[in-house]
C-alpha atoms as a PDB file:
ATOM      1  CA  UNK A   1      59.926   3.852 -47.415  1.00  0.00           C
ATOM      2  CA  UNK A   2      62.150   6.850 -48.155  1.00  0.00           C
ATOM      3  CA  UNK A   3      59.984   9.567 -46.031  1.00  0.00           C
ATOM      4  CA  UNK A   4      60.129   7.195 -43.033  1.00  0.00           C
ATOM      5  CA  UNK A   5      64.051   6.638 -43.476  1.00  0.00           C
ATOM      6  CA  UNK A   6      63.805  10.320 -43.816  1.00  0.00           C
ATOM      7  CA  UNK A   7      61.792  10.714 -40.252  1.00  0.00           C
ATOM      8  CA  UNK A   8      63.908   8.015 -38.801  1.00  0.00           C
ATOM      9  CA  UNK A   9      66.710   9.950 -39.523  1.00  0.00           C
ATOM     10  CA  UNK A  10      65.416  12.785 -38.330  1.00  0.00           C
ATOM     11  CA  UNK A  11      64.560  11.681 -35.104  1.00  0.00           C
ATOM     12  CA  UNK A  12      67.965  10.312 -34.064  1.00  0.00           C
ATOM     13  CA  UNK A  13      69.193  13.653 -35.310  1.00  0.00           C
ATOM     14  CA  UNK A  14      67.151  15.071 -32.642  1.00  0.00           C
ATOM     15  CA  UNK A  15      67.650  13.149 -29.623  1.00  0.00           C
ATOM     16  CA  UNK A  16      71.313  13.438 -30.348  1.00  0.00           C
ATOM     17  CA  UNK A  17      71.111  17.121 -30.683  1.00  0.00           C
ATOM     18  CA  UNK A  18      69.201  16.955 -27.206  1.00  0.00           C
ATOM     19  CA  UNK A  19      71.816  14.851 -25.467  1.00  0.00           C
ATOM     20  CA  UNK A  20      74.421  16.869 -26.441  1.00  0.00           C
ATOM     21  CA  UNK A  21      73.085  19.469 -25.013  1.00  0.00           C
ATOM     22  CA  UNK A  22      72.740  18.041 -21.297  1.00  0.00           C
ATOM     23  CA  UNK A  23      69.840  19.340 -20.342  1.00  0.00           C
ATOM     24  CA  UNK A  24      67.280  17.631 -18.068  1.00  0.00           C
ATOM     25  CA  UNK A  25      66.624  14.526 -18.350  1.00  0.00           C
ATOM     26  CA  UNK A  26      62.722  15.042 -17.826  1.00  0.00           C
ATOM     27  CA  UNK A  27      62.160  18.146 -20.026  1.00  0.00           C
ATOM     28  CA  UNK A  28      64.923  15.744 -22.801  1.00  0.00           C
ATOM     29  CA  UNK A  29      62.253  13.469 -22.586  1.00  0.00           C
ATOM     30  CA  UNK A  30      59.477  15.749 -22.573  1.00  0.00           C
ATOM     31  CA  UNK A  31      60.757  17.372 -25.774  1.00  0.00           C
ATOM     32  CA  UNK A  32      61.438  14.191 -27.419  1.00  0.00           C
ATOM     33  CA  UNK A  33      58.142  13.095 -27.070  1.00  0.00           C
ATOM     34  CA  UNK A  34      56.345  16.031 -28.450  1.00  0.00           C
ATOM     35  CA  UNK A  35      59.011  15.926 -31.208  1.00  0.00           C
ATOM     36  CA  UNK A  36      58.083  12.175 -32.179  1.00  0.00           C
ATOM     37  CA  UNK A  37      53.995  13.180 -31.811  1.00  0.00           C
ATOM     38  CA  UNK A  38      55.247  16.301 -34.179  1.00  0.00           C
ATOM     39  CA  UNK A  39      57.029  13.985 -36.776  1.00  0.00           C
ATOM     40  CA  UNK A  40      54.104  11.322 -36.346  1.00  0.00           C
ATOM     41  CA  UNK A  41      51.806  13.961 -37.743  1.00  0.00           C
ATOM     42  CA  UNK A  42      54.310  15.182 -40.489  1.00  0.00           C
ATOM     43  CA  UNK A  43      54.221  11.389 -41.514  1.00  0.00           C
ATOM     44  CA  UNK A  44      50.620  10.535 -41.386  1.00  0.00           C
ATOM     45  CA  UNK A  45      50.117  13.388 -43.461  1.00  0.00           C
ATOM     46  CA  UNK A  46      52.960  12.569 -45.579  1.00  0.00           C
ATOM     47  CA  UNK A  47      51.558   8.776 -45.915  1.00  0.00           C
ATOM     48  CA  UNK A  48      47.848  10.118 -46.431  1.00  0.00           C
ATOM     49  CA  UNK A  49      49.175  11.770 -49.429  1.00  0.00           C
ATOM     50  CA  UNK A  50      51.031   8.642 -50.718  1.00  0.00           C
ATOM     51  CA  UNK A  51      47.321   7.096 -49.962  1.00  0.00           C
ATOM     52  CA  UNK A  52      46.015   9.608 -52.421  1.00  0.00           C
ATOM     53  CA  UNK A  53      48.139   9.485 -55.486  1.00  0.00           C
ATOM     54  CA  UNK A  54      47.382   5.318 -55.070  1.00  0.00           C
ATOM     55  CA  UNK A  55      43.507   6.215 -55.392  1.00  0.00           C
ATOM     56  CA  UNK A  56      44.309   8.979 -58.007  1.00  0.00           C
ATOM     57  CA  UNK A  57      46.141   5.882 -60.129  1.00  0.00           C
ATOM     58  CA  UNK A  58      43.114   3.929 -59.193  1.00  0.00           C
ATOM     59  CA  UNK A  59      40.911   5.526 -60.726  1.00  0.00           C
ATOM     60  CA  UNK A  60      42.873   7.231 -64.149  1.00  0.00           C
ATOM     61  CA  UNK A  61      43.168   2.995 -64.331  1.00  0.00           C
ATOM     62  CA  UNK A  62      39.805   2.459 -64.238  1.00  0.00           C
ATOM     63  CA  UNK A  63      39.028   5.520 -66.273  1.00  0.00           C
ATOM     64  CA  UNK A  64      41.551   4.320 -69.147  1.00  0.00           C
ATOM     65  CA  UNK A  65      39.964   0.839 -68.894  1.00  0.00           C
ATOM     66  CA  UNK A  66      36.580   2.171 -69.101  1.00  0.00           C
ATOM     67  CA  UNK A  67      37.438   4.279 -72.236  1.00  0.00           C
ATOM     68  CA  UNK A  68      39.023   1.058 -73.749  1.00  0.00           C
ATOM     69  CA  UNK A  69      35.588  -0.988 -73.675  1.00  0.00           C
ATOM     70  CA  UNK A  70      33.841   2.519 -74.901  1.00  0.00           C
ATOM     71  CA  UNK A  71      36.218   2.489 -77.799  1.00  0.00           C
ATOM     72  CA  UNK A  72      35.283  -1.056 -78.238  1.00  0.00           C
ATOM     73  CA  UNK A  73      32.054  -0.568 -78.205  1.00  0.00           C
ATOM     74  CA  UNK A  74      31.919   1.870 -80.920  1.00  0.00           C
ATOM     75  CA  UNK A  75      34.510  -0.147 -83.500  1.00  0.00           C
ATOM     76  CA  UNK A  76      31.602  -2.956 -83.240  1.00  0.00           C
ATOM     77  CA  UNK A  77      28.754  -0.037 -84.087  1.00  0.00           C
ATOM     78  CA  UNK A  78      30.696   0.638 -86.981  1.00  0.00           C
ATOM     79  CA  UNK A  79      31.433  -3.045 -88.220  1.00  0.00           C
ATOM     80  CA  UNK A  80      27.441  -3.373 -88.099  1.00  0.00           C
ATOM     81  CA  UNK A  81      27.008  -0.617 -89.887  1.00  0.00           C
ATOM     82  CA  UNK A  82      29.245  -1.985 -92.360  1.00  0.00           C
ATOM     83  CA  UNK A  83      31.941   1.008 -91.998  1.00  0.00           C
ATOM     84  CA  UNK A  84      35.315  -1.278 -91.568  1.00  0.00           C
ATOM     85  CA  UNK A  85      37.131   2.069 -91.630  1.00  0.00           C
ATOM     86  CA  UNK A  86      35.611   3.641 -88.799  1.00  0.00           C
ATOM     87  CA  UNK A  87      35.837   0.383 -87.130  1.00  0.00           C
ATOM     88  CA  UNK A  88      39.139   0.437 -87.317  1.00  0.00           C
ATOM     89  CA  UNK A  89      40.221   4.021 -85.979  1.00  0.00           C
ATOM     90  CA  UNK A  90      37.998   2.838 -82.878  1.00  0.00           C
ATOM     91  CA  UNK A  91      39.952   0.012 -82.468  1.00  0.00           C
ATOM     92  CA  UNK A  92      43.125   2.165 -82.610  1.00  0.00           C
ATOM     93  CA  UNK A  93      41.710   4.586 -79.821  1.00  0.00           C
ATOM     94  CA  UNK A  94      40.796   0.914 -78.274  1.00  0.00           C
ATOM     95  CA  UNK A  95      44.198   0.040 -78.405  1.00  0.00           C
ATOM     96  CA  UNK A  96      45.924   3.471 -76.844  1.00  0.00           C
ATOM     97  CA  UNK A  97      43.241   3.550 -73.947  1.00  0.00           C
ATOM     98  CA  UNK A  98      44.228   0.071 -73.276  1.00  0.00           C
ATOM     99  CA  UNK A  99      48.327   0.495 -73.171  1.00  0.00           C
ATOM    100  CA  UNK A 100      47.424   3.690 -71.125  1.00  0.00           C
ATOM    101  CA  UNK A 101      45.531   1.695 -68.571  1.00  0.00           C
ATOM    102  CA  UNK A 102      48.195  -0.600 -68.404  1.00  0.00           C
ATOM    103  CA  UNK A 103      50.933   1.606 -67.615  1.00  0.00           C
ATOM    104  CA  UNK A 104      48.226   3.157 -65.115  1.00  0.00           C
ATOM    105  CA  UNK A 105      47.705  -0.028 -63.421  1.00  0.00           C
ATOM    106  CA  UNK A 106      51.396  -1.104 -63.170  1.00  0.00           C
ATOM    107  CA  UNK A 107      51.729   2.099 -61.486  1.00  0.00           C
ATOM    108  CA  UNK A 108      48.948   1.569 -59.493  1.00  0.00           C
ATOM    109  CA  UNK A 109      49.761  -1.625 -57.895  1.00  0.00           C
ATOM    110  CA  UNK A 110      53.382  -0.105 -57.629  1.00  0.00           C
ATOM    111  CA  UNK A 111      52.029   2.709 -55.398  1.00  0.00           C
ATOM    112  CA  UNK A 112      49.542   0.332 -53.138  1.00  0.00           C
ATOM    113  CA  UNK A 113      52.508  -1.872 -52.322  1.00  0.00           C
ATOM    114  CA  UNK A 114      54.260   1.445 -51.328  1.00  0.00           C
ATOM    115  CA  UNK A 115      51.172   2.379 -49.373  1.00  0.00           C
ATOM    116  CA  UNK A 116      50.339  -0.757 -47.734  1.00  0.00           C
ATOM    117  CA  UNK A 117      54.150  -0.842 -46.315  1.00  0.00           C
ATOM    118  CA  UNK A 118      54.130   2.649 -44.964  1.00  0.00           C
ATOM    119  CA  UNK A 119      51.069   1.736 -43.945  1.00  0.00           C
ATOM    120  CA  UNK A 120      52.713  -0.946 -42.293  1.00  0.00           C
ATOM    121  CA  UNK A 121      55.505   1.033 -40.566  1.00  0.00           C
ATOM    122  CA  UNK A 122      53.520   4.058 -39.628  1.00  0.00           C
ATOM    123  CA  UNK A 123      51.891   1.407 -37.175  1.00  0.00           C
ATOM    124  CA  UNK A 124      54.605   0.722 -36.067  1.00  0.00           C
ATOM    125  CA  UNK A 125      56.278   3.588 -35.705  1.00  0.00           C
ATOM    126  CA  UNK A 126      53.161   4.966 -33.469  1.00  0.00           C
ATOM    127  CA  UNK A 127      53.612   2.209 -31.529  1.00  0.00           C
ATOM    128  CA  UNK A 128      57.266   2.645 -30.936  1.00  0.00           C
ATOM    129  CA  UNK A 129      56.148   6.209 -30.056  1.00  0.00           C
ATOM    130  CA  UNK A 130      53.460   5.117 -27.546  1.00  0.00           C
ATOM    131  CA  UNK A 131      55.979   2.527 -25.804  1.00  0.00           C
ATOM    132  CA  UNK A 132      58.463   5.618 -25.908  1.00  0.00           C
ATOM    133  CA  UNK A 133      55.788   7.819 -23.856  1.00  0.00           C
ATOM    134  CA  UNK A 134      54.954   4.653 -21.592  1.00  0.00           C
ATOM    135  CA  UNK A 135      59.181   4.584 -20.992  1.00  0.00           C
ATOM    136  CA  UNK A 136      59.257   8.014 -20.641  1.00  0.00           C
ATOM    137  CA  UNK A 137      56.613   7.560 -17.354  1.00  0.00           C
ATOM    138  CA  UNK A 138      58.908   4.921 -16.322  1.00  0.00           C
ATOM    139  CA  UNK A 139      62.063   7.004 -16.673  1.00  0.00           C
ATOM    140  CA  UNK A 140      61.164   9.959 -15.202  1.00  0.00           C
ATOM    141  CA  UNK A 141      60.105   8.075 -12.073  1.00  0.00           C
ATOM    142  CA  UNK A 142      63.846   6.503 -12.090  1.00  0.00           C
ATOM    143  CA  UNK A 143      65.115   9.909 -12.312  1.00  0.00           C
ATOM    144  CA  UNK A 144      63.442  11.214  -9.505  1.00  0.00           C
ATOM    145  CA  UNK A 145      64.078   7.926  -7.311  1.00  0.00           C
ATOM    146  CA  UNK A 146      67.730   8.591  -8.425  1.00  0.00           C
ATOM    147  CA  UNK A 147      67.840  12.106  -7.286  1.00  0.00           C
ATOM    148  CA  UNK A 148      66.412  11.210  -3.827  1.00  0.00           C
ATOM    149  CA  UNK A 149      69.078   8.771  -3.651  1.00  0.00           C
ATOM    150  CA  UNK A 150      71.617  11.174  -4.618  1.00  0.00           C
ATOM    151  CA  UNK A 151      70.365  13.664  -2.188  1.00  0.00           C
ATOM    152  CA  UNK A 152      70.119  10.750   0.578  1.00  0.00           C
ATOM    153  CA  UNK A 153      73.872   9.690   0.015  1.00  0.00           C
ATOM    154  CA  UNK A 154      74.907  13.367   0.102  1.00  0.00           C
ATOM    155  CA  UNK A 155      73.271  14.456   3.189  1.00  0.00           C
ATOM    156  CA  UNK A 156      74.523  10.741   4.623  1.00  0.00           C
ATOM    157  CA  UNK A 157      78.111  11.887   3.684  1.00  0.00           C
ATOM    158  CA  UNK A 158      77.991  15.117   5.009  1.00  0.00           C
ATOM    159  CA  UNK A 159      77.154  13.374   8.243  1.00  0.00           C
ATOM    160  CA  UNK A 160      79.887  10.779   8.253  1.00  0.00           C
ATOM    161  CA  UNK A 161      82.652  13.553   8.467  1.00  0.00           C
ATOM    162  CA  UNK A 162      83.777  14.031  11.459  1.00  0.00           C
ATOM    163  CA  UNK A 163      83.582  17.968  11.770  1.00  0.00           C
ATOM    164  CA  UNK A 164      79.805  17.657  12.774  1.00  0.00           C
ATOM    165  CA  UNK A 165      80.027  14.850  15.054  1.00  0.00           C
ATOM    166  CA  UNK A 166      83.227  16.928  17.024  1.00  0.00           C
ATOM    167  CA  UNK A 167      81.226  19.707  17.197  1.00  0.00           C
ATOM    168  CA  UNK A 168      78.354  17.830  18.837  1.00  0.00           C
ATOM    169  CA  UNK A 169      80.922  16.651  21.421  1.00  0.00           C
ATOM    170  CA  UNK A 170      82.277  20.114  21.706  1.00  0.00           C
ATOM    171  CA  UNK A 171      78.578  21.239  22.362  1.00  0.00           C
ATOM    172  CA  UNK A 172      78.283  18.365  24.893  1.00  0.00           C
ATOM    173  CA  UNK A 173      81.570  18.918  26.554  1.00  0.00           C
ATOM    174  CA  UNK A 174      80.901  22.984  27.205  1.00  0.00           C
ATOM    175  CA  UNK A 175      77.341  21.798  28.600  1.00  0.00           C
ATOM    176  CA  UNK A 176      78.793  19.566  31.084  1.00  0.00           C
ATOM    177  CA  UNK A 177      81.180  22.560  32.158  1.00  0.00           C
ATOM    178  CA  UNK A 178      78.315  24.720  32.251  1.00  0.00           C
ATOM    179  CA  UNK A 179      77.082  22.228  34.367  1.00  0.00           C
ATOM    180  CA  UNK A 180      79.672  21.721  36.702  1.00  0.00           C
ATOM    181  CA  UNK A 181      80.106  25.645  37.369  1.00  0.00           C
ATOM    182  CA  UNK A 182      76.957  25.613  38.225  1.00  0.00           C
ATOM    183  CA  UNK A 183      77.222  23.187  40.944  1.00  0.00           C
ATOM    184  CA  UNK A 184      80.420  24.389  41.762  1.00  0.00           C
ATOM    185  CA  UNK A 185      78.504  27.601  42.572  1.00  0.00           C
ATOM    186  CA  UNK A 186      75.786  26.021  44.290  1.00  0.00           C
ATOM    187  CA  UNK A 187      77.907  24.727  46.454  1.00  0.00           C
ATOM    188  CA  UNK A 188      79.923  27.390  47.602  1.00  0.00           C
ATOM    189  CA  UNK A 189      76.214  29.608  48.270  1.00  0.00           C
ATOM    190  CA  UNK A 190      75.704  26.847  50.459  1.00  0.00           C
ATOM    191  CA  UNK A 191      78.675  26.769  52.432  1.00  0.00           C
ATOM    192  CA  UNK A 192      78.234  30.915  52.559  1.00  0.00           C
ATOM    193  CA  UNK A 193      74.790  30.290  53.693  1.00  0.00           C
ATOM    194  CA  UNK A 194      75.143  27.963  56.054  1.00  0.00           C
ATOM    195  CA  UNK A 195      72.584  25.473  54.356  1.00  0.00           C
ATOM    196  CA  UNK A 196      75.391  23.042  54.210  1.00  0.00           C
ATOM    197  CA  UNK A 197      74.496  21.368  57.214  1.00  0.00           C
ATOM    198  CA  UNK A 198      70.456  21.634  56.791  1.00  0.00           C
ATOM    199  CA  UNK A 199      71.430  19.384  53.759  1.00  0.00           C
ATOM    200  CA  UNK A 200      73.425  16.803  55.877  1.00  0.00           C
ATOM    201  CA  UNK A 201      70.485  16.636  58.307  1.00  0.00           C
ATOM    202  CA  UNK A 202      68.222  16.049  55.456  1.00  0.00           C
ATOM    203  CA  UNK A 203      70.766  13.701  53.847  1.00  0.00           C
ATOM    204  CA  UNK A 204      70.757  11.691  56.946  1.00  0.00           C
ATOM    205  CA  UNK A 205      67.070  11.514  57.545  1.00  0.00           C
ATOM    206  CA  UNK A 206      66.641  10.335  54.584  1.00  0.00           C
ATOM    207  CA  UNK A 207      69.266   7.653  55.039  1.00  0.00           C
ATOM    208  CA  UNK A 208      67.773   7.126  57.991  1.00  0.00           C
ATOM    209  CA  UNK A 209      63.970   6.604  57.010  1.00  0.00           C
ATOM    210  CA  UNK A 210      65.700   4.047  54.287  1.00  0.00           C
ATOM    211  CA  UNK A 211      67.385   1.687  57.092  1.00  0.00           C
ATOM    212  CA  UNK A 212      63.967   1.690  58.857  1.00  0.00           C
ATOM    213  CA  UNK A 213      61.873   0.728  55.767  1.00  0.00           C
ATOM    214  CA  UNK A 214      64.716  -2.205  54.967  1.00  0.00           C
ATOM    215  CA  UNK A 215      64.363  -3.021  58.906  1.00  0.00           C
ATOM    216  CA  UNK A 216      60.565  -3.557  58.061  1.00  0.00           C
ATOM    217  CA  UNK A 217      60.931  -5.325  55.130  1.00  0.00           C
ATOM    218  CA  UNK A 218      62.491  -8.152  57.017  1.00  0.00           C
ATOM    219  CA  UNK A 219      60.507  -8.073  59.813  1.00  0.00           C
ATOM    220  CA  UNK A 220      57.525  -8.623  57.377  1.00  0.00           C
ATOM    221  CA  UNK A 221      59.755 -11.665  55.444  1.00  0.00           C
ATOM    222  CA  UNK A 222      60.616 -12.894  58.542  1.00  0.00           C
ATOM    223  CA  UNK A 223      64.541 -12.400  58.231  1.00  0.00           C
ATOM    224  CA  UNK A 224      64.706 -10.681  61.213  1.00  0.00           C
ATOM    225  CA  UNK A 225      62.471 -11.316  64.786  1.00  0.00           C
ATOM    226  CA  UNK A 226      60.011  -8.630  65.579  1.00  0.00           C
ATOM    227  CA  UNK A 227      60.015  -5.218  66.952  1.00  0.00           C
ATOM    228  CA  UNK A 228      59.927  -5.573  70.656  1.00  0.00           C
ATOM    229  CA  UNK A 229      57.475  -4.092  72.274  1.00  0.00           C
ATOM    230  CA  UNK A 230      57.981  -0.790  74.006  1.00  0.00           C
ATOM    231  CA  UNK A 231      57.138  -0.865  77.585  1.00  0.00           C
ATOM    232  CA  UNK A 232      54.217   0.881  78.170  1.00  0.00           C
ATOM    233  CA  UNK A 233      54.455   4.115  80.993  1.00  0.00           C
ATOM    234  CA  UNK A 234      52.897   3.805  84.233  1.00  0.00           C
ATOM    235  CA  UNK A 235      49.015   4.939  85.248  1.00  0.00           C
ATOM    236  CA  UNK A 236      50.546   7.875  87.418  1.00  0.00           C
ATOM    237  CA  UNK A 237      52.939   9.047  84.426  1.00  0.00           C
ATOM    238  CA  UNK A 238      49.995   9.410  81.721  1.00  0.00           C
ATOM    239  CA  UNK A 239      48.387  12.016  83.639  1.00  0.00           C
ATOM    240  CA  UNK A 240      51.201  13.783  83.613  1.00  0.00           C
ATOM    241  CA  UNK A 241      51.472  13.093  79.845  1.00  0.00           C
ATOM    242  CA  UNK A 242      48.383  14.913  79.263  1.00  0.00           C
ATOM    243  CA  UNK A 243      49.714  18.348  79.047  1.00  0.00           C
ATOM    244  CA  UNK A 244      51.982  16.996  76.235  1.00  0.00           C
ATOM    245  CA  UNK A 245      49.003  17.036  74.010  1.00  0.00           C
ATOM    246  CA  UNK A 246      49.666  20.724  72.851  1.00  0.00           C
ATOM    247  CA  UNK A 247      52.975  19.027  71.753  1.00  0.00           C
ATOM    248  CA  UNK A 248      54.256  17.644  68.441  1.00  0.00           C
ATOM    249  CA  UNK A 249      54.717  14.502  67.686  1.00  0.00           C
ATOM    250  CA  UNK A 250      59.131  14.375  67.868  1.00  0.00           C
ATOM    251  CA  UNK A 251      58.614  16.471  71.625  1.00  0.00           C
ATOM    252  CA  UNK A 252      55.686  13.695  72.498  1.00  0.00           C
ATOM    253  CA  UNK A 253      58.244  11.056  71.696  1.00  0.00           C
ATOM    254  CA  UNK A 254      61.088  12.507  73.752  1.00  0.00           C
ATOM    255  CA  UNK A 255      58.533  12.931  76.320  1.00  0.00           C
ATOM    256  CA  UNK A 256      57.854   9.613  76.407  1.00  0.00           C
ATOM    257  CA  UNK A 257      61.149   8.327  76.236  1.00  0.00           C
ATOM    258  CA  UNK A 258      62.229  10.222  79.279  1.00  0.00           C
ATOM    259  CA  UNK A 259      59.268   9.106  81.357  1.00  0.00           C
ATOM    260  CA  UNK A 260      60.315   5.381  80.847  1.00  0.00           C
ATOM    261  CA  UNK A 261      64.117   6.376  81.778  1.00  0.00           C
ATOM    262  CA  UNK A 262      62.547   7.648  84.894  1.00  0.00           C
ATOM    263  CA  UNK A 263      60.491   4.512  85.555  1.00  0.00           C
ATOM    264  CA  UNK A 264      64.107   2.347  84.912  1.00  0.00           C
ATOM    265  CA  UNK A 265      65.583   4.532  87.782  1.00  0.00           C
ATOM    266  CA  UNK A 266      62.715   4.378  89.770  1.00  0.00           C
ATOM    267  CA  UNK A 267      63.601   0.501  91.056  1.00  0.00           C
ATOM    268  CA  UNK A 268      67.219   0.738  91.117  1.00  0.00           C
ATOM    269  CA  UNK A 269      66.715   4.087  93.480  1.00  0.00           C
ATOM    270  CA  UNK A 270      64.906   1.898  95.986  1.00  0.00           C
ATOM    271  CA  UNK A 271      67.074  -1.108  95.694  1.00  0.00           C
ATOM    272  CA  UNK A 272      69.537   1.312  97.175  1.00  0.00           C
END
């Protein structure tokens, strides 16, 4: 029991060396765990030799015993033989091989009870170590899950000060200047250019082409009545609308427009 107090000891020595040192807490574990595989060894050996002596008492035991019952053996030779003297100094020797073996075996059984308990705790003390590198899995992992954490919560407070998000708005503010200067100068090449009012013209056919789809809409919904129908130019007029083929379409239309202004004056000229 004293060599595993010993170890015990030592270990505990150890990790306390190692967490005074604050090191990492993966390589602290790392290092403790070879140190405990290192110590294991030191005590199996230490334990197989504890195993040895035992079977070394074992046998002097047996040995002793043996030379007892040879001793015996030869004290009843002699009392055949009728020699009560050498009898006797064989059952002397008898009697000092038998308080030898004694002693031996008292020793003996002294040392197996040793052995069997560090026996005992040796088991356990690998299985404490085994646990320990089944923690150390476990721990590691922790450590790592705490330093992404850490990280996590540090990034996630250097975002929730306000310098970065004012700077963002800065950023945004100067692009919606940038912006504006830019239309600002868009504008004014416009008015320089004259394409001001090519961009009212378009503004206002477009507005335009937008009333007229809404007018259809209802037409088509019913809301409003139909489109009345335009009245058609006379026989004589639509030769004279042939030439208008070379024509687009917006000079066709004002051709046609002024043709049926013609035929409205047409009646109220005779009338008068």
């Amino acid at each position: 029991m004293g060599i595993l107090a010993r170890l015990a000891q030592l270990i505990k020595s150890n990790l306390n060396d190692l967490i005074s040192r604050s090191e990492d807490p993966e390589k602290m574990l790392e290092q403790i765990v070879l140190d405990m595989n290192q110590q294991l060894m030191e005590a199996k050996t230490q334990v197989a030799s504890s195993i040895a002596e035992e079977k070394k008492l074992q046998r002097q035991t047996e040995l002793e015993a043996s030379q007892a019952s040879e001793w015996e053996r030869k004290a009843t030779l002699a009392v055949r033989a009728g020699n009560d003297e050498l009898a006797k100094e064989a059952l002397l020797r008898k009697k000092e091989h038998d308080s030898l073996a004694q002693q031996l075996q008292q020793q003996w059984f002294k040392q197996k009870q040793g052995v069997d308990q560090l026996k005992l705790a040796l088991k356990a003390l690998n299985s404490k170590i085994e646990e320990a590198k089944r923690k150390k899995v476990l721990l590691i992992a922790r450590k790592k899950r705490a330093e992404a954490q850490k990280a996590i919560q540090e990034t996630m407070s250097g975002l929730s000060g306000t310098s970065a998000f004012e700077s963002f708005d800065r950023m945004a503010s100067k692009i919606e200047h940038m912006e504006a200067e830019a239309e600002a100068s868009a504008e004014l090449s416009e008015q320089m250019t004259g394409d001001v009012l090519a961009n009212k013209f378009n503004e206002l056919e477009a507005t335009t082409g937008a009333d007229q789809d809404l007018l259809d809409l209802k037409r088509k919904m019913g809301v409003l009545p139909p489109e009345p129908e335009q009245p058609k130019a006379p026989a004589v007029r639509v030769e004279s609308t042939a030439a208008s083929a070379e024509l687009d379409e917006a000079e066709q239309a004002e051709l046609a427009q002024a043709l049926a202004e013609l035929d409205t004056q047409e009646p109220m000229r005779a009338k008068t």
